[in-house]
Protein backbone atom coordinates (compact mmCIF):
# COMPACT_ATOMS: atom_id res chain seq x y z
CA UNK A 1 -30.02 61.61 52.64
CA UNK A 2 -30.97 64.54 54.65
CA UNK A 3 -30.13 65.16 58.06
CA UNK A 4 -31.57 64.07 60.74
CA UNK A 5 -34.01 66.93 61.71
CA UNK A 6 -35.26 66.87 58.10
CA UNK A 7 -36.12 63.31 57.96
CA UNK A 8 -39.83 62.98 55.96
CA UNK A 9 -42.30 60.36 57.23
CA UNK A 10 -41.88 58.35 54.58
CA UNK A 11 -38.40 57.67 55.03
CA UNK A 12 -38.27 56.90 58.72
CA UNK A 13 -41.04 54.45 57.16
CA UNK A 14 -38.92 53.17 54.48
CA UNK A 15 -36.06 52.84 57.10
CA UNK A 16 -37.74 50.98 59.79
CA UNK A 17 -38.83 48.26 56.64
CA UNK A 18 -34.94 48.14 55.71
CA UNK A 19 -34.04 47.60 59.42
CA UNK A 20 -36.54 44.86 59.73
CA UNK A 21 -35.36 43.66 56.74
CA UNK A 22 -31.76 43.87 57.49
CA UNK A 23 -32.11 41.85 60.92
CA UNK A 24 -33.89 39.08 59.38
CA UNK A 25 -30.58 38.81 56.61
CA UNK A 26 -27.49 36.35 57.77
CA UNK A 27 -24.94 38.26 59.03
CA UNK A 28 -22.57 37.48 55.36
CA UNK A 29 -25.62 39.85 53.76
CA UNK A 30 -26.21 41.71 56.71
CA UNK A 31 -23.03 43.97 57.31
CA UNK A 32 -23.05 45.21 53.07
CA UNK A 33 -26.71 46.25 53.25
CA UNK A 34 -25.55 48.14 56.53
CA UNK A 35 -23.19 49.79 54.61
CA UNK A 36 -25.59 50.76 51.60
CA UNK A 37 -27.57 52.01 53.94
CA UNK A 38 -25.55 54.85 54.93
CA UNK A 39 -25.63 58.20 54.07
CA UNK A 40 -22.41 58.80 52.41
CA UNK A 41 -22.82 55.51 50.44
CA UNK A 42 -25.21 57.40 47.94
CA UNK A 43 -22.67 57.17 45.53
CA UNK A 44 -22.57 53.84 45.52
CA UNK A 45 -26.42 53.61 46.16
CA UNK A 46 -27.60 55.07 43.15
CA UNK A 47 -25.44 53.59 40.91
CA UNK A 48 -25.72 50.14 41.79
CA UNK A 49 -29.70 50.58 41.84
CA UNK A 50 -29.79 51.80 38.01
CA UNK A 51 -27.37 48.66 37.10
CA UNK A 52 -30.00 46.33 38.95
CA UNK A 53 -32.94 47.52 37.28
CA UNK A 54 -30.89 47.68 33.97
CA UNK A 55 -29.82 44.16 35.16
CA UNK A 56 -32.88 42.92 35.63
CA UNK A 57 -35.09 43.83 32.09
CA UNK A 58 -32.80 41.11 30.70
CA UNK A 59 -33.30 38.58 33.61
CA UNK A 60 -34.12 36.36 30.54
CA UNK A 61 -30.23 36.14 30.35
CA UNK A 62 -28.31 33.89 32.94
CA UNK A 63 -27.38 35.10 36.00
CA UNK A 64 -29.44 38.24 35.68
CA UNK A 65 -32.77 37.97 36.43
CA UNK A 66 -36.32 39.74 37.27
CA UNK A 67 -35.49 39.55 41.03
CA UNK A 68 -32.81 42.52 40.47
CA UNK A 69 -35.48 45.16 39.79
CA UNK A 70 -37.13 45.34 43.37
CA UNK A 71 -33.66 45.22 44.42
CA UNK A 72 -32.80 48.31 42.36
CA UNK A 73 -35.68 50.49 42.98
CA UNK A 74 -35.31 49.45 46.69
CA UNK A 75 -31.52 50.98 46.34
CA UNK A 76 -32.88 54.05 44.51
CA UNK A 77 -35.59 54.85 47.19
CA UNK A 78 -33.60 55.49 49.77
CA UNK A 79 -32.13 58.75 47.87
CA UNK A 80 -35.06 59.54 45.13
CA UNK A 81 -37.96 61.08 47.51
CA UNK A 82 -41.20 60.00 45.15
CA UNK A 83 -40.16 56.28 45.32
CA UNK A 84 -40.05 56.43 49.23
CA UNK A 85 -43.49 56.13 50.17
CA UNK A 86 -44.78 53.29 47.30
CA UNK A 87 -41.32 51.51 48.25
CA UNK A 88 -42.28 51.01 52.01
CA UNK A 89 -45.88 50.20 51.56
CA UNK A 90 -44.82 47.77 48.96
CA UNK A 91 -42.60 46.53 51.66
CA UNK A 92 -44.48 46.71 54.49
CA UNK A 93 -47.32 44.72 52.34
CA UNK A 94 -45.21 42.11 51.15
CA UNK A 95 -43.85 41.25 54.83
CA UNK A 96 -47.48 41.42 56.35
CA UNK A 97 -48.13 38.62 53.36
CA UNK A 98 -45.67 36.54 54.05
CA UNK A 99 -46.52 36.37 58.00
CA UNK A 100 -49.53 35.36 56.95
CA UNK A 101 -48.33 32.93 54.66
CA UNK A 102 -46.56 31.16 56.91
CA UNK A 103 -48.83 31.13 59.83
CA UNK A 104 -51.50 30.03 57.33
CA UNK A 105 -48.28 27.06 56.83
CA UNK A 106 -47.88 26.48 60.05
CA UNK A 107 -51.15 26.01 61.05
CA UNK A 108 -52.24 23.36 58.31
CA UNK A 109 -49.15 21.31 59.19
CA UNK A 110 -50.49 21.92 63.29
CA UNK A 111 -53.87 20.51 61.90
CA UNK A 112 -52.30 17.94 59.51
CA UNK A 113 -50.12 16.42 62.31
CA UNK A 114 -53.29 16.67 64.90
CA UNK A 115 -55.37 14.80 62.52
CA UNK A 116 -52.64 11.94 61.72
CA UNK A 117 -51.58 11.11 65.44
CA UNK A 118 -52.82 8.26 67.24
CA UNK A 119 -55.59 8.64 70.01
């Protein structure tokens, strides 16, 4: 990663999505993504990111599955500059999505209840 004074937009954009991300994760999850995250943990990073994807075009097979490629390119974004920005739109879209997903939720079991309840 670079320093801090060389930081590009899109990854103080990508890191603010893995932050959100990360604080939303029980703690068990929590503390290795932390560490992932770190600079000096690129050469774990990268690694570990190729073996998702790789992982994940057999997800046909058990215990590997489709879910590992997001995972992977997640991983490599955070060190491979032209996956940044699509990375953290992707994420930022998918979490605006599922707010409104389960608002949406929420609200027709509000509605549901309201109309079911005796007067």
């Amino acid at each position: 990663m670079n320093t801090p004074d060389q930081i590009t937009p899109d990854q103080r954009r990508l890191d603010r999505s893995l932050e959100r991300l990360q604080r939303r994760l029980p703690g068990w999850i929590a503390r290795p993504v932390g560490g992932l995250r770190k600079p000096d943990a690129r050469w774990v990073r990268i690694p570990v990111g190729v073996l998702f994807i790789l992982g994940g075009l057999v997800g046909f097979l058990p215990i590997l599955g489709f879910w590992m490629v997001p995972l992977g390119v997640l991983l490599l974004a955070m060190d491979v500059p032209f996956l940044r920005r699509p990375t953290s739109t992707l994420m930022i879209r998918s979490e605006r999505r599922w707010t409104e997903w389960r608002r949406s939720r929420q609200a027709a079991k509000h509605a549901q209840a309201a109309s079911t309840s005796p007067e």
